[in-house]
Protein backbone atom coordinates (compact mmCIF):
# COMPACT_ATOMS: atom_id res chain seq x y z
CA UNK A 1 -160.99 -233.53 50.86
CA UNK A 2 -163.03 -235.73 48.36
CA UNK A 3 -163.83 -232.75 46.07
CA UNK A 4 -159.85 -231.31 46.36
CA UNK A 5 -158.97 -235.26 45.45
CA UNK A 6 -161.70 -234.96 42.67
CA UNK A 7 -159.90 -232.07 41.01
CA UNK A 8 -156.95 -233.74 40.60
CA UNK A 9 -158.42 -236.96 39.26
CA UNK A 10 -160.57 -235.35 36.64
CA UNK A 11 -164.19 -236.34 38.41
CA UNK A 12 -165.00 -232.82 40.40
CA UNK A 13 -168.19 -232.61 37.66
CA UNK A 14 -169.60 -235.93 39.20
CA UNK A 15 -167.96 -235.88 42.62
CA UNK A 16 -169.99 -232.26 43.42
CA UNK A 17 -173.19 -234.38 42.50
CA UNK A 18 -172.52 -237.10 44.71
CA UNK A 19 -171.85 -234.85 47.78
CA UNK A 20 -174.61 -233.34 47.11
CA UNK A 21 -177.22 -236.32 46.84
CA UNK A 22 -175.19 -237.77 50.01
CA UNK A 23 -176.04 -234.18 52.29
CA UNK A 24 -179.74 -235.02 51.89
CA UNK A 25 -182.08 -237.97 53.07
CA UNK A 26 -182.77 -241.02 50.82
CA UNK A 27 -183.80 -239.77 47.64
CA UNK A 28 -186.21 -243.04 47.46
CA UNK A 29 -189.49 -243.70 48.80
CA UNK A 30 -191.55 -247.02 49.10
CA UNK A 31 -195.25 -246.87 49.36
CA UNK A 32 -196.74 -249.72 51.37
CA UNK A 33 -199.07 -250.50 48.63
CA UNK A 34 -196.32 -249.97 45.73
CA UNK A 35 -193.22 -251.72 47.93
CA UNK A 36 -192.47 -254.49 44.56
CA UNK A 37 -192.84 -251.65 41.82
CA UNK A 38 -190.76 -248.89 43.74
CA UNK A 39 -188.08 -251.37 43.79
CA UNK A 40 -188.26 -252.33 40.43
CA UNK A 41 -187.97 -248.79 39.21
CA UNK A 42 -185.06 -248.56 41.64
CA UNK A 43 -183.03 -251.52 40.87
CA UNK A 44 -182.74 -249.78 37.47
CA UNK A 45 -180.56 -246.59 38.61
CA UNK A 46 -178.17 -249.63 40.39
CA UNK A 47 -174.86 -249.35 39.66
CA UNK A 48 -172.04 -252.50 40.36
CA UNK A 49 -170.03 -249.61 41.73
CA UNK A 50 -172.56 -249.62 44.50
CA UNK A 51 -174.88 -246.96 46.02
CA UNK A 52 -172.83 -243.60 45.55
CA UNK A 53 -172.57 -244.36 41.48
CA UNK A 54 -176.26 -245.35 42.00
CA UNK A 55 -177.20 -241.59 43.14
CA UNK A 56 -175.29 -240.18 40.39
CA UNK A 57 -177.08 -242.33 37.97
CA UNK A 58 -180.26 -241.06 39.70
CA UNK A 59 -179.16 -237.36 39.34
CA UNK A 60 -178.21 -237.58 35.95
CA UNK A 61 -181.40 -239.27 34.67
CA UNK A 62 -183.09 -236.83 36.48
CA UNK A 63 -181.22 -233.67 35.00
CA UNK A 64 -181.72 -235.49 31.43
CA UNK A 65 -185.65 -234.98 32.40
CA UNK A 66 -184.66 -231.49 32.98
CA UNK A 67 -185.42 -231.69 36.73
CA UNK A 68 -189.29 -233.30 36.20
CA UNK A 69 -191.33 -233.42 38.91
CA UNK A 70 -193.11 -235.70 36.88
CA UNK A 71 -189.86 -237.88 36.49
CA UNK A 72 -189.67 -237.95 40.09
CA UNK A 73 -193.41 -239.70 40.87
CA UNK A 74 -193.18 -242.09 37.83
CA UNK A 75 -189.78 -243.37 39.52
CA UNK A 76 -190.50 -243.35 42.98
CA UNK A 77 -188.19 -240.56 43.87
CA UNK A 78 -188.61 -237.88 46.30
CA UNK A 79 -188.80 -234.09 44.32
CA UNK A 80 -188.14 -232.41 47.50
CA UNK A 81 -185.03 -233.95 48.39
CA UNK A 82 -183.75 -233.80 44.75
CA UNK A 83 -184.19 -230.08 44.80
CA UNK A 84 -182.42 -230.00 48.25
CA UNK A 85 -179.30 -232.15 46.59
CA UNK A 86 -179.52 -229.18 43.41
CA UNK A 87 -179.77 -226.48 46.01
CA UNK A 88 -176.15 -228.11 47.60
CA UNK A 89 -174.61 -228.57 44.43
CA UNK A 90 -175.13 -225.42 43.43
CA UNK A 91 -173.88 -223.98 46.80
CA UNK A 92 -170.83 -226.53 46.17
CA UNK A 93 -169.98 -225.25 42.88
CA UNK A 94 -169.80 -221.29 43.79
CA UNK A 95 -167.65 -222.74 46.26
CA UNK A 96 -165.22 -224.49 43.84
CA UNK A 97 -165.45 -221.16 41.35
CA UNK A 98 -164.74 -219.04 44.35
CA UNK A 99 -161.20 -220.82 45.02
CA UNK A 100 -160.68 -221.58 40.91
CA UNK A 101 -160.95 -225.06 41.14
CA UNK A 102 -161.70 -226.88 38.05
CA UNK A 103 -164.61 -228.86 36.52
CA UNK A 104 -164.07 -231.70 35.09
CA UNK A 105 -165.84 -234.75 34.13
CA UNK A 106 -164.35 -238.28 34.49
CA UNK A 107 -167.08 -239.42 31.68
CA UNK A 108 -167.32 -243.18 32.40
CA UNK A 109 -164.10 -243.70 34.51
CA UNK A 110 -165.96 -245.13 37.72
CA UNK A 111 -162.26 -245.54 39.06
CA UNK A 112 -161.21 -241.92 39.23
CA UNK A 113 -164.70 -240.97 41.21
CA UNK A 114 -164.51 -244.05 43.65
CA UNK A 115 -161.06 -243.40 44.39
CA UNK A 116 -161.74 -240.15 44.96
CA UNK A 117 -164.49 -240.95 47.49
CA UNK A 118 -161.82 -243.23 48.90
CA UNK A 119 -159.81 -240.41 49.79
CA UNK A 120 -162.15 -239.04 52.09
CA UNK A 121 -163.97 -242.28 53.62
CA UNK A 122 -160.90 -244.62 54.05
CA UNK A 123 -161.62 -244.74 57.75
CA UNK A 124 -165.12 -246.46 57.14
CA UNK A 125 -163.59 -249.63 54.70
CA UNK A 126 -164.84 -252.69 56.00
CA UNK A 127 -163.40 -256.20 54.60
CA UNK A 128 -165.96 -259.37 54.32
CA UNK A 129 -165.88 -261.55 56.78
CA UNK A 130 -165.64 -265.25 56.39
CA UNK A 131 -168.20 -265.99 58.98
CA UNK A 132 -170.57 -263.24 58.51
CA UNK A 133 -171.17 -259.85 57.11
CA UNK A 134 -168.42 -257.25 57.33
CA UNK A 135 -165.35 -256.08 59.66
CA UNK A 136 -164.61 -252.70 59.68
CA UNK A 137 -160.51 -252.33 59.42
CA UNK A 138 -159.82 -249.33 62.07
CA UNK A 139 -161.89 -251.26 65.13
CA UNK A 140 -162.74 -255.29 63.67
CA UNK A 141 -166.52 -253.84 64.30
CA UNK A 142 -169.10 -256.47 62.95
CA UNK A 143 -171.27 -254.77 60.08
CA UNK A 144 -173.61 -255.73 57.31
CA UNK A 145 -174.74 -253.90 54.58
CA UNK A 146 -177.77 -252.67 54.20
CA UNK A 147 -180.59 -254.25 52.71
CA UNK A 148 -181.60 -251.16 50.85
CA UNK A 149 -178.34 -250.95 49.15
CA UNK A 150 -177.41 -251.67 45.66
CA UNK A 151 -175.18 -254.26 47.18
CA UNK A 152 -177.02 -256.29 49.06
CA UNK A 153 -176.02 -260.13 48.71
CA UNK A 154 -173.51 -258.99 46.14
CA UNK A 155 -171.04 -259.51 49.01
CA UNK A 156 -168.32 -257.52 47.50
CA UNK A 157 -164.38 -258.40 49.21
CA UNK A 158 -164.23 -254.74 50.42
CA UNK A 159 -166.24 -251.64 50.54
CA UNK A 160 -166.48 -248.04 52.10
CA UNK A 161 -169.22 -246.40 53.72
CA UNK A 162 -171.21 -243.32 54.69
CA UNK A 163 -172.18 -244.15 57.50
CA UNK A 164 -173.57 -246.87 60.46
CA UNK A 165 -177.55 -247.17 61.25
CA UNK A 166 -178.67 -249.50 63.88
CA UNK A 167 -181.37 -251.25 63.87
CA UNK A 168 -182.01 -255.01 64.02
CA UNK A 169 -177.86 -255.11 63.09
CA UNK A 170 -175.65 -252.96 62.51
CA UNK A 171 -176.37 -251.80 59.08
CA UNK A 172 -173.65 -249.67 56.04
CA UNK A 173 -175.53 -246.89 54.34
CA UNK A 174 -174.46 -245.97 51.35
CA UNK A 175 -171.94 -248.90 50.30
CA UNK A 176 -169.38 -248.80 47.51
CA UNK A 177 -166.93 -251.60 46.20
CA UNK A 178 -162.88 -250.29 46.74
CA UNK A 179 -159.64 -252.12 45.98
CA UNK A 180 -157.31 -252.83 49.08
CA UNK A 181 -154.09 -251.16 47.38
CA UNK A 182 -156.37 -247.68 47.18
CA UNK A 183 -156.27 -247.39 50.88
CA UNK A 184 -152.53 -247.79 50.76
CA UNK A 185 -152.26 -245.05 47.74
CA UNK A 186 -154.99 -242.89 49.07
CA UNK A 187 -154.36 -242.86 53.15
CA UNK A 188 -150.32 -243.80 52.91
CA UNK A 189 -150.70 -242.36 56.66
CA UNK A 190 -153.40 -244.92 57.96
CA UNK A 191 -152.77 -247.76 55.96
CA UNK A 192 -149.47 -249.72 55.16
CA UNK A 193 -149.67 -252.97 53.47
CA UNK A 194 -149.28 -256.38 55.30
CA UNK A 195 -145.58 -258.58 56.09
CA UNK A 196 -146.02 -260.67 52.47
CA UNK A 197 -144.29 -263.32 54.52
CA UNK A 198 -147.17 -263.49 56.67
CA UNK A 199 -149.78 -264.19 54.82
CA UNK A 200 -150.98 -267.17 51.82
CA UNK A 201 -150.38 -266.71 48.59
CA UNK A 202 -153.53 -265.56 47.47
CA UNK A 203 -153.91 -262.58 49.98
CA UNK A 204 -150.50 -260.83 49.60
CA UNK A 205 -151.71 -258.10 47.08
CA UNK A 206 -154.83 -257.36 49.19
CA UNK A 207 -154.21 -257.24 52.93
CA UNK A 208 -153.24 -254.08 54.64
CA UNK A 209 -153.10 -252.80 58.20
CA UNK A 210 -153.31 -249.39 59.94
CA UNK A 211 -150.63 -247.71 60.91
CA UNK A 212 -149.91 -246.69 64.64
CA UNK A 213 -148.57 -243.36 65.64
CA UNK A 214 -145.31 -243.82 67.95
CA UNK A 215 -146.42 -240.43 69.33
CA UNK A 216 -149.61 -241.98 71.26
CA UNK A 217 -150.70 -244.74 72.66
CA UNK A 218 -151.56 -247.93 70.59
CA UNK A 219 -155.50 -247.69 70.38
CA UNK A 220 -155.25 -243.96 69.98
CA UNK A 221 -156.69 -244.63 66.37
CA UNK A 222 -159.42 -246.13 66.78
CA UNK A 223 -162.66 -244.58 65.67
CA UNK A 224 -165.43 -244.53 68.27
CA UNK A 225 -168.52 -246.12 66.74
CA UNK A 226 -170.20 -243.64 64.20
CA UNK A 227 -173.81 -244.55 63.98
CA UNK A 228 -177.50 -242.90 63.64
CA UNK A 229 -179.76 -245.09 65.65
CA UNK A 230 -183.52 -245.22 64.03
């Protein structure tokens, strides 16, 4: 759904990419003896977007090196799984020839591509919480983002993510900033806004709620918990 979404919001060139680099393991690695450099030389590829513009920045540089292997060691970045993410693309792209979709490039509109990874993640928004960390929307789920993102202590009002990894919490991989009213526009099926008269001033624009199907029963939505434990 993300890269149909993509096509119609102009982004497919940069959308592919990020599917890609998101099929593979972390593209980063941090040697014991290296930990403070390797995350110097990483902070640089981090986007305010959060971590899925981050891989794209990654992938880009990395094509602008024309695919160095050298690039790769000098940045802390792992060749293999780059190659992997090419090898996806690639596969991605015959598949977007093969049913004439088109290829187009968003150029610096972040909005288009995080909407259109919106479209296809809106189950995994989480809202901050006042207390601590994160609640996800579809199941009020305490999370936190991880420490490895590009968002860490940025503490962004809302965000999507790949996925859940538990370890010492219960930790978002792959964490990207998103506006309320997208969920709305983008999953008009899942999300409805919020009673205005409900709520304070200040929240009216932002809160939402998902919608229940009259053809189940109540907590039929609910996700069960998606996580990879490590």
């Amino acid at each position: 759904k993300i890269l149909i979404t993509s096509v119609s919001l102009n982004c497919s060139e940069e959308i592919l990419t990020i599917v890609a680099m998101l099929s593979v393991q972390t593209v980063f690695y941090r040697p014991r003896e290296k930990q403070t450099i390797a995350d110097q030389k990483k902070s640089k590829f981090y986007q305010p977007e959060g971590d899925h513009l981050t891989l794209l920045a990654v992938y880009e540089s990395w094509k602008k090196s024309k695919f160095s292997n050298a690039w790769c060691f000098d940045n802390f970045i792992q060749a293999r799984s780059m190659r992997r993410a090419q090898d996806v693309r690639k596969q991605l792209l015959s598949i977007m020839d093969r049913y004439k979709l088109n290829i187009v490039s968003s150029g610096r509109n972040y909005t288009a591509i995080q909407k259109a990874i919106c479209s296809g993640y809106f189950r995994n928004a989480a809202k901050k919480d006042p207390q601590e960390g994160y609640r996800t929307l579809t199941d009020n789920q305490t999370v936190f983002i991880h420490p490895g993102s590009s968002l860490f202590q940025k503490n962004p009002d809302m965000v999507i993510y790949h996925e859940l990894v538990m370890t010492t919490k219960e930790y978002m991989r792959e964490v990207m900033v998103i506006q309320a009213k997208w969920l709305v526009e983008l999953a008009p099926r899942f999300f409805k806004a919020s009673n205005p008269q409900q709520l304070g001033k200040r929240k009216r624009q932002e809160r939402i709620q998902p919608l229940y199907d009259r053809f189940n029963p109540q907590n039929a939505w609910r996700l069960s918990k998606r996580m990879r434990y490590r």
